[in-house]
N, C-alpha and C. Protein backbone atom coordinates (compact mmCIF):
# COMPACT_ATOMS: atom_id res chain seq x y z
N UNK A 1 0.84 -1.17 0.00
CA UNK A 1 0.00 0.00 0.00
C UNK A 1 0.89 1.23 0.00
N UNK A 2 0.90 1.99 -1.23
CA UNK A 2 1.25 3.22 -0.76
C UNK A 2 0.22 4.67 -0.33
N UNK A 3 0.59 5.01 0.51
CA UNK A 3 -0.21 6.09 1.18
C UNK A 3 0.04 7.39 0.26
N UNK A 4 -1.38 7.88 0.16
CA UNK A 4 -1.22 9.07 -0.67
C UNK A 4 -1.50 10.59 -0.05
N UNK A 5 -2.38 10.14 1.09
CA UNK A 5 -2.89 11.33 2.27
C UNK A 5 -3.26 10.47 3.23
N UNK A 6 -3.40 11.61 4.32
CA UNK A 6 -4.26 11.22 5.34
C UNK A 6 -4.96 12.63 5.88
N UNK A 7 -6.51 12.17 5.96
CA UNK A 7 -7.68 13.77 6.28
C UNK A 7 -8.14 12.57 7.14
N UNK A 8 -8.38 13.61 8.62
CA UNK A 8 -8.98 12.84 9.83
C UNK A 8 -9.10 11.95 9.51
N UNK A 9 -9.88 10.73 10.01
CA UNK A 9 -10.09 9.46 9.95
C UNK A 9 -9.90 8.89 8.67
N UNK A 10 -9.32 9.54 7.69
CA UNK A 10 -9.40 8.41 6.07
C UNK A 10 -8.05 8.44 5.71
N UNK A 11 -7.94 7.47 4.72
CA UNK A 11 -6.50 7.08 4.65
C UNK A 11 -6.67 6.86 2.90
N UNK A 12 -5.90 7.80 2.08
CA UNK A 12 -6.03 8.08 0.77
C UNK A 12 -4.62 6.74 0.19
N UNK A 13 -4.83 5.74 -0.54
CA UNK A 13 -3.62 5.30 -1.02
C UNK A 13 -3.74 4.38 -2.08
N UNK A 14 -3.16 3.37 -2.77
CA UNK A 14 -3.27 3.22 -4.03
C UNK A 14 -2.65 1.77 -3.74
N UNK A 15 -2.45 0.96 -4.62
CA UNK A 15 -1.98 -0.56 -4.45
C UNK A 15 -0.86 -0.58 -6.10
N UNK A 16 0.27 -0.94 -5.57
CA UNK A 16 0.62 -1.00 -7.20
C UNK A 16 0.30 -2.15 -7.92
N UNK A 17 -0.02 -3.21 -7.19
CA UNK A 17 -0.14 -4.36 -8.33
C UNK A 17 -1.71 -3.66 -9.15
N UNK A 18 -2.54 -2.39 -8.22
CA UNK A 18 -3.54 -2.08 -9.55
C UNK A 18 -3.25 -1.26 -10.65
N UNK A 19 -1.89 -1.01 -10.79
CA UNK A 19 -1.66 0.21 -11.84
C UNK A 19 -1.69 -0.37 -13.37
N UNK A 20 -2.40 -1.44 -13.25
CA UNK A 20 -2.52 -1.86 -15.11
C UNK A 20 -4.02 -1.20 -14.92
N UNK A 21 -4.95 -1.03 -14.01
CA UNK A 21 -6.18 -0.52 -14.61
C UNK A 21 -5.89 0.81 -14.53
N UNK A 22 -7.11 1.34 -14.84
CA UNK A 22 -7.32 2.69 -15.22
C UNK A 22 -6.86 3.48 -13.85
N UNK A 23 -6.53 4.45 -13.36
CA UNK A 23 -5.45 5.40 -12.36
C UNK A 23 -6.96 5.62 -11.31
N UNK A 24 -6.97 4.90 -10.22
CA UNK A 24 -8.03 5.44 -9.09
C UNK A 24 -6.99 5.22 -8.02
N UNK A 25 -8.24 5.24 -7.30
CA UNK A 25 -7.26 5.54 -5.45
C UNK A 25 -8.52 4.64 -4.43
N UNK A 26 -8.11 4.08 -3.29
CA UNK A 26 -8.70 3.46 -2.50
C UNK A 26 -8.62 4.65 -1.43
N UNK A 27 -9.72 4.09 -0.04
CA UNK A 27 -10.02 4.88 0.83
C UNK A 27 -10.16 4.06 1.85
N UNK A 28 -9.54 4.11 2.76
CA UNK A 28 -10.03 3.22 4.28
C UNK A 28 -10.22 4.25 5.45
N UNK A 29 -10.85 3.58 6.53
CA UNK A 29 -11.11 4.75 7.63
C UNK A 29 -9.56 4.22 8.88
N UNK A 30 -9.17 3.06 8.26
CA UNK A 30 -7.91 2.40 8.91
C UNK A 30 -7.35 1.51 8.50
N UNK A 31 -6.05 1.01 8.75
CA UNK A 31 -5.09 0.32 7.65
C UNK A 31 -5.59 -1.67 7.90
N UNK A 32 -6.87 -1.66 8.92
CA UNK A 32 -7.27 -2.65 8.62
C UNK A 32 -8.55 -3.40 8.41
N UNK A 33 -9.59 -1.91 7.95
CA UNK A 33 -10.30 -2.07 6.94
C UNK A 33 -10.68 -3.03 5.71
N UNK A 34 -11.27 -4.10 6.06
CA UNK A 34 -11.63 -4.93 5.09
C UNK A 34 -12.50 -4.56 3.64
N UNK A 35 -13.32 -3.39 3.65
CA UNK A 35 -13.46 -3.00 2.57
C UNK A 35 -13.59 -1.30 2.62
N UNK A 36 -12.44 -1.28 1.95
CA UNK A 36 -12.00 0.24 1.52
C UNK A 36 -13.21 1.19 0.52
N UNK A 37 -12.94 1.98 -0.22
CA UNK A 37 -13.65 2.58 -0.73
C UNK A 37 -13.28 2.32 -2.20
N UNK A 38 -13.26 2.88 -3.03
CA UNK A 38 -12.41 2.82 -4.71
C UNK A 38 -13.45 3.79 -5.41
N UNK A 39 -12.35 4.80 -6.30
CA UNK A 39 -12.63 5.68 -7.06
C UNK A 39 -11.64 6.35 -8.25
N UNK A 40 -12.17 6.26 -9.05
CA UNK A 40 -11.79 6.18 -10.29
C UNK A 40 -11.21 7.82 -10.61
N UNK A 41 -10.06 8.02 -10.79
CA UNK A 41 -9.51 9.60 -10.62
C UNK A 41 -9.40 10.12 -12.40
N UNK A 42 -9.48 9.28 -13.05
CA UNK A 42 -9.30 9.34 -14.56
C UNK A 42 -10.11 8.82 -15.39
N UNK A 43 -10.86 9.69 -16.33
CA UNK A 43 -10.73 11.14 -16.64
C UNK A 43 -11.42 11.81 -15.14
N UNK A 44 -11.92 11.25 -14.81
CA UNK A 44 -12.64 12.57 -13.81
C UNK A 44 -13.13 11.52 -12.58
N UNK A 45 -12.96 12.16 -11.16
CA UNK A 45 -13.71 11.56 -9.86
C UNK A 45 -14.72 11.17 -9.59
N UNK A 46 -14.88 9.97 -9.69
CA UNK A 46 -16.01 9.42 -9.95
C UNK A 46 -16.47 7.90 -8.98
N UNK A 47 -17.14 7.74 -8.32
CA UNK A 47 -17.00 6.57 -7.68
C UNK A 47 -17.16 4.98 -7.85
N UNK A 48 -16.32 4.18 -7.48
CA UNK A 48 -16.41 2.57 -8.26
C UNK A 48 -17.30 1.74 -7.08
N UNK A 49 -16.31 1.55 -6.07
CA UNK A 49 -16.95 0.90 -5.08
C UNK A 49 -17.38 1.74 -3.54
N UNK A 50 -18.57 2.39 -2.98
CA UNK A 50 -18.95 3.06 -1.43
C UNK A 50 -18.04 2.08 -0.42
N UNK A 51 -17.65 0.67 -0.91
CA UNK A 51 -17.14 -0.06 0.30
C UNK A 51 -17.75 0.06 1.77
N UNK A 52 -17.21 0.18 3.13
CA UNK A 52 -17.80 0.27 4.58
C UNK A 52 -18.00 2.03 4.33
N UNK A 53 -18.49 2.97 3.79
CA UNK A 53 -18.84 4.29 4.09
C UNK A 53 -20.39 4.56 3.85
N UNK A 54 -20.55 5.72 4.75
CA UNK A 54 -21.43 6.52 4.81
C UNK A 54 -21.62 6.88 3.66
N UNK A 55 -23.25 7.65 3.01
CA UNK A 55 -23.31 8.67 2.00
C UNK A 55 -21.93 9.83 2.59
N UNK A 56 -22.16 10.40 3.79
CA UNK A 56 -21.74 11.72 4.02
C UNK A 56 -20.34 11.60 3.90
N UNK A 57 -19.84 10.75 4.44
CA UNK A 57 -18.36 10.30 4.26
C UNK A 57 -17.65 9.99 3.17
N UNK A 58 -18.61 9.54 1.97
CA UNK A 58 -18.08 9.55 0.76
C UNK A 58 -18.19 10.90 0.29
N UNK A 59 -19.19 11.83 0.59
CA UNK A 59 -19.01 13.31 0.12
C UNK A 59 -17.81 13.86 0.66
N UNK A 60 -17.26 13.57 1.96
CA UNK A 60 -16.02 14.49 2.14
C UNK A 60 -14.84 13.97 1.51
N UNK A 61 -14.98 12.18 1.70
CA UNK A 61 -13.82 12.13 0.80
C UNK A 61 -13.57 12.42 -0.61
N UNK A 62 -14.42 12.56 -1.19
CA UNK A 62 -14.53 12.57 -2.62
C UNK A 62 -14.49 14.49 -2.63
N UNK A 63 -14.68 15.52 -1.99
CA UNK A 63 -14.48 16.72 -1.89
C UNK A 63 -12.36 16.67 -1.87
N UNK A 64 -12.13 15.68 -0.81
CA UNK A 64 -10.70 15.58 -0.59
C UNK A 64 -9.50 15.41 -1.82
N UNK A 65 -10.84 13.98 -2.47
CA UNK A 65 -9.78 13.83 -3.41
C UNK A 65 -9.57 14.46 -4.68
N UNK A 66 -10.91 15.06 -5.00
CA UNK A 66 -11.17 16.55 -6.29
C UNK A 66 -10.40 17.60 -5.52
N UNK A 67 -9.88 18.12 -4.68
CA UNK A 67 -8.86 18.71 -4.22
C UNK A 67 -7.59 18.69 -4.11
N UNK A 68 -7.17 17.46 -4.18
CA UNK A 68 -5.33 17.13 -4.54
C UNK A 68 -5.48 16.31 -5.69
N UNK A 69 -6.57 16.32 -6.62
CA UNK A 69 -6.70 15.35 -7.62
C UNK A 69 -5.26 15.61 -8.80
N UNK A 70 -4.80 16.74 -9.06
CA UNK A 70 -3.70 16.67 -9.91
C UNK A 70 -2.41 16.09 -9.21
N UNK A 71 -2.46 16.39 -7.32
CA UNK A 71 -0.62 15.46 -6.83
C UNK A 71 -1.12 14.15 -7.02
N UNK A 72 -2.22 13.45 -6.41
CA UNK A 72 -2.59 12.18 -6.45
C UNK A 72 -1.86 11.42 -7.74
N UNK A 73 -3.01 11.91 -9.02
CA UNK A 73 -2.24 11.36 -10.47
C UNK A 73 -0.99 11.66 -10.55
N UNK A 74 -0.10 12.75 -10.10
CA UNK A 74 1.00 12.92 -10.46
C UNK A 74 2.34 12.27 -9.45
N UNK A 75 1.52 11.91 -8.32
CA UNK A 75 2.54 10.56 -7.69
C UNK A 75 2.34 9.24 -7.90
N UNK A 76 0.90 8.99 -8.50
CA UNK A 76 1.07 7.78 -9.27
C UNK A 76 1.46 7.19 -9.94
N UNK A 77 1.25 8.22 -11.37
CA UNK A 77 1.97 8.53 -12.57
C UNK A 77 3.75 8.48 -12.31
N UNK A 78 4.34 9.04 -11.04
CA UNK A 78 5.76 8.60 -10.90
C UNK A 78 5.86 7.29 -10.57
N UNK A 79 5.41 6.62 -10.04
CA UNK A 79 5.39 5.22 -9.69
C UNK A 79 5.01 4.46 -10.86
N UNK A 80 4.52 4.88 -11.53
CA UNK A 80 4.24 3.39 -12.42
C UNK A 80 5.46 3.52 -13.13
């Protein structure tokens, strides 16, 4: 897992064995979270899987991640 943020309780980070699909980001409320969140950052923020969240909780994270949405892709994009 690499970690991409952390906003109060959520944990922004990415898995490399997923970098053959299309460029999203996972979301957990902790690093042992059985089902995370997943959202699709390319072309545009958009959500795949709600996983264990709230409606409201997916609105802030998804406010979070349309907010660093260009470092996100652009530390991914260094990693692959």
């Amino acid at each position: 897992m690499s970690k991409l943020a952390e906003y109060k309780n959520f944990i922004i980070f990415f898995w490399s064995y997923d970098l053959k699909e299309k460029i999203h980001v996972h979301v957990s409320k902790n690093r042992k979270q059985k089902n995370p969140s997943k959202f699709w950052i390319d072309p545009e923020v958009s959500l795949f899987d709600k996983g264990d969240f709230t409606e409201k909780e997916i609105f802030d994270v998804e406010r979070i991640i349309i907010k660093y949405l260009d470092t996100f892709k652009d530390r991914i994009e260094r990693y692959r």
